[in-house]
C-alpha atoms as a PDB file:
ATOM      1  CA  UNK A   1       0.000   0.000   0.000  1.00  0.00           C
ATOM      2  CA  UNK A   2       1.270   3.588  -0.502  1.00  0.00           C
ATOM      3  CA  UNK A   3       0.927   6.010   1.598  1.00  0.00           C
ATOM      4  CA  UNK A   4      -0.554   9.309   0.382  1.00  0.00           C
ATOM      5  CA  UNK A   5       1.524  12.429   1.163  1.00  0.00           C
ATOM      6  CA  UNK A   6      -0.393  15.251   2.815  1.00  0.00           C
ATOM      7  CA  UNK A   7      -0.677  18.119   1.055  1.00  0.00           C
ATOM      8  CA  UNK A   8       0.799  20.458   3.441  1.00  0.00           C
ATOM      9  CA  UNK A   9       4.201  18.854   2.581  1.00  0.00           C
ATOM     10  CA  UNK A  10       3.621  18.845  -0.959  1.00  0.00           C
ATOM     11  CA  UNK A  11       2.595  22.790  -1.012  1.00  0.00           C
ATOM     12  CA  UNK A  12       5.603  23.863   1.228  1.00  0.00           C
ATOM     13  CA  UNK A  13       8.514  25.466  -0.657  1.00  0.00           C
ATOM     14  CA  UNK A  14      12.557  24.196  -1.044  1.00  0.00           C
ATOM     15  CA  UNK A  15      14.574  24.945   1.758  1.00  0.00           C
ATOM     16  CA  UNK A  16      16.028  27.963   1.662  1.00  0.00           C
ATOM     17  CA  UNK A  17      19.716  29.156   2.705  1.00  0.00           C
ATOM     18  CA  UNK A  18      20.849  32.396   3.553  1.00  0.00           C
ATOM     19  CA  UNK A  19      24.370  34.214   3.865  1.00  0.00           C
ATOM     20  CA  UNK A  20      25.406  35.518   6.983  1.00  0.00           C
ATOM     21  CA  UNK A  21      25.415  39.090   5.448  1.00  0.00           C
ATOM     22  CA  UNK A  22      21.697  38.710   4.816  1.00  0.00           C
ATOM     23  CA  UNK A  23      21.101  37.068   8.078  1.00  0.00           C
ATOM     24  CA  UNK A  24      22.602  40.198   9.774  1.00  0.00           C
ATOM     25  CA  UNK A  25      21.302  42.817   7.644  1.00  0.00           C
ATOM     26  CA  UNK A  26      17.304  41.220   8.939  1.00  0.00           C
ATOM     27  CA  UNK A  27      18.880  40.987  12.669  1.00  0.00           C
ATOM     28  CA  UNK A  28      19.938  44.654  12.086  1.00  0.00           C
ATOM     29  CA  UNK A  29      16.747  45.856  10.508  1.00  0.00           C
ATOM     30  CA  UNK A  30      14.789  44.255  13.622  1.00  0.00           C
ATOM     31  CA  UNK A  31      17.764  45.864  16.525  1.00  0.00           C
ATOM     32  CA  UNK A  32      18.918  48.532  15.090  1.00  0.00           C
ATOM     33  CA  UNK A  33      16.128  50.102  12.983  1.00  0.00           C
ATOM     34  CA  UNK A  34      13.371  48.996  14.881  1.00  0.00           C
ATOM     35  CA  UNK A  35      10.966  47.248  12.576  1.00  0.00           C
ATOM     36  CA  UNK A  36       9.081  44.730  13.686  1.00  0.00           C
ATOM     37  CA  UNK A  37      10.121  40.849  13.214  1.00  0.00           C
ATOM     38  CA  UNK A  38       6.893  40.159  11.765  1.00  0.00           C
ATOM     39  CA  UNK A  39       7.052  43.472   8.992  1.00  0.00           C
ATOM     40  CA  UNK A  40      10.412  42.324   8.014  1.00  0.00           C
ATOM     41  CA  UNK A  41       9.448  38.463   7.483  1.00  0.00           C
ATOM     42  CA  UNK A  42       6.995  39.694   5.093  1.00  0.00           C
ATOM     43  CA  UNK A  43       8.923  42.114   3.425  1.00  0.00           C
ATOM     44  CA  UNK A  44      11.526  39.940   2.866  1.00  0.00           C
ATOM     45  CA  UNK A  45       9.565  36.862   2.465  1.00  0.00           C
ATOM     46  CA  UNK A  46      10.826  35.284   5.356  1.00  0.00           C
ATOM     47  CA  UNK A  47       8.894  32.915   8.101  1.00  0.00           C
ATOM     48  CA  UNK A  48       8.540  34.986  11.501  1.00  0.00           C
ATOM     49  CA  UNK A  49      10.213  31.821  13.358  1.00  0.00           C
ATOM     50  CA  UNK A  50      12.770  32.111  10.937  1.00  0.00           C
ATOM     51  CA  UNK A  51      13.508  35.582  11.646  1.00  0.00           C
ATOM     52  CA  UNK A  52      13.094  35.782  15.399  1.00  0.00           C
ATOM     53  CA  UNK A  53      15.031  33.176  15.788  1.00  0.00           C
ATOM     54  CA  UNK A  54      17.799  35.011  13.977  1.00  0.00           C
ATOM     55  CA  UNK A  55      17.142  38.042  16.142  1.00  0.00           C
ATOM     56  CA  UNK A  56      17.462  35.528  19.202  1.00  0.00           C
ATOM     57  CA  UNK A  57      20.635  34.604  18.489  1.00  0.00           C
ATOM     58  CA  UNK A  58      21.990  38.002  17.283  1.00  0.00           C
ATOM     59  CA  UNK A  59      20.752  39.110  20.900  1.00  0.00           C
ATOM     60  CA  UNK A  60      22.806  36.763  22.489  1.00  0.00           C
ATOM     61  CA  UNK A  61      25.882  37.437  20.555  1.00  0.00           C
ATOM     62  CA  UNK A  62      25.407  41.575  21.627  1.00  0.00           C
ATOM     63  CA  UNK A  63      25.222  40.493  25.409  1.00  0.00           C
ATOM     64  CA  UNK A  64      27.378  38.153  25.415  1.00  0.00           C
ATOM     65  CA  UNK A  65      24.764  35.295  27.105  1.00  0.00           C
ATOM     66  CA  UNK A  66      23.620  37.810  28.954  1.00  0.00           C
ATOM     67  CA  UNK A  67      19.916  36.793  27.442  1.00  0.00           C
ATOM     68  CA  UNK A  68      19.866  34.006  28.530  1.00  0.00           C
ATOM     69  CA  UNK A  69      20.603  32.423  25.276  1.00  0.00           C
ATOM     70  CA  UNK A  70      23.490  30.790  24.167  1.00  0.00           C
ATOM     71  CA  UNK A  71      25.786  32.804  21.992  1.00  0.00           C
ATOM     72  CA  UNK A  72      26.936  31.336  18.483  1.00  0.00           C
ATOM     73  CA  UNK A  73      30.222  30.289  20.088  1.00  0.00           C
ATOM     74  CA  UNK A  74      28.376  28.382  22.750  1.00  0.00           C
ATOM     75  CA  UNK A  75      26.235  26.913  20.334  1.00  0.00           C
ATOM     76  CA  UNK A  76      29.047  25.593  18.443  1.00  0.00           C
ATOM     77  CA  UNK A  77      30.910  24.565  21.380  1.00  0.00           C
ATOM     78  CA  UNK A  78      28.162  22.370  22.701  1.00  0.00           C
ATOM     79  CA  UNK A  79      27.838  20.599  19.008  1.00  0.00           C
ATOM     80  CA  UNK A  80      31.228  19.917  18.791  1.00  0.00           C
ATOM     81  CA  UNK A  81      30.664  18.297  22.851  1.00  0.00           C
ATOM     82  CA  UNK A  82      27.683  16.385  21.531  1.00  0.00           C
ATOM     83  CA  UNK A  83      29.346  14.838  18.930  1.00  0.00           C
ATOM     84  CA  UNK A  84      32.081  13.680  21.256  1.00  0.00           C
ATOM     85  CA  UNK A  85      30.012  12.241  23.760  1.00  0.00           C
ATOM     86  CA  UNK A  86      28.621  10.360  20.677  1.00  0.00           C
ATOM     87  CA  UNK A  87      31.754   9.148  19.675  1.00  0.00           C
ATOM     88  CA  UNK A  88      32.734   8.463  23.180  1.00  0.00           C
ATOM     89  CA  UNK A  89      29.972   6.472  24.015  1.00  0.00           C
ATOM     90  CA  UNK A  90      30.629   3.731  20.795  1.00  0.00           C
ATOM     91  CA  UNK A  91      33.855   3.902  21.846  1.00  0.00           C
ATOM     92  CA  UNK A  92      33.064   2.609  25.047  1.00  0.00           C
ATOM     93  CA  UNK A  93      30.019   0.296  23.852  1.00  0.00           C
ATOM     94  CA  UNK A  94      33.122  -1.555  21.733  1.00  0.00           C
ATOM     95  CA  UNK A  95      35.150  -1.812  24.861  1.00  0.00           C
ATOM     96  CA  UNK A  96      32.559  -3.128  27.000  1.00  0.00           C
ATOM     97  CA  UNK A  97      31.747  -5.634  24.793  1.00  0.00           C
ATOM     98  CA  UNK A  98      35.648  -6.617  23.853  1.00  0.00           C
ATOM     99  CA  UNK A  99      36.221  -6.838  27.731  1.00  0.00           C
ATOM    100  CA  UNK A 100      33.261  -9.362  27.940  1.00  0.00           C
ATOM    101  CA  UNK A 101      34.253 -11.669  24.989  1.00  0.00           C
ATOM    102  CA  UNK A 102      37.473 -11.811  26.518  1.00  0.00           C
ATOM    103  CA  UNK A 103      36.474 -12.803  30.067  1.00  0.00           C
ATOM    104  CA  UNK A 104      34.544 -15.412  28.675  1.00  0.00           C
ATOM    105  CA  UNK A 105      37.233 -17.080  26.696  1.00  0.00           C
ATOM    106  CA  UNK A 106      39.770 -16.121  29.467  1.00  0.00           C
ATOM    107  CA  UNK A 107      38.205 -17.239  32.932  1.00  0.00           C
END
């Protein structure tokens, strides 16, 4: 049987990707010109999630955390730790299970 797609998914547009030039030119329209997040989305075509969370982050960046949010440093900081604990955690997986094949053949 095939499943039928819903038509949301089949109406939504590519994925998009933006420069960070752009990306800071909508932060800076929002922070430092004072338009609202939801007049610039639809000026620039833009989904208001999209561009708050942009502003979010930019915020972050100016205070330095101070937000509450994490800047773009931290945020790439705790990837990079994510992706180690990953790789950590096979790591150790392998060993476990190489320490209990040889007990077995070894006791």
């Amino acid at each position: 049987m095939v499943p039928i797609m819903d038509e949301t998914k089949l109406n939504r547009r590519p994925r998009r990707s933006f420069t960070d030039e752009f990306k800071a030119g909508v932060v800076r329209l929002v922070l430092d010109e004072g338009k609202t997040q939801s007049q610039v989305a639809r000026d620039l075509e833009l989904s208001q999630t999209t561009v708050a969370a942009w502003v979010k982050h930019a915020r972050a960046d100016r205070t330095n955390g101070k937000s509450g949010h994490l800047t773009t440093a931290e945020r790439g900081e705790l990837a990079e730790l994510r992706k180690e604990v990953r790789t950590l955690r096979i790591e150790r997986d392998i060993l476990k299970k190489a320490a209990a094949f040889f007990a077995k053949y070894h006791a």
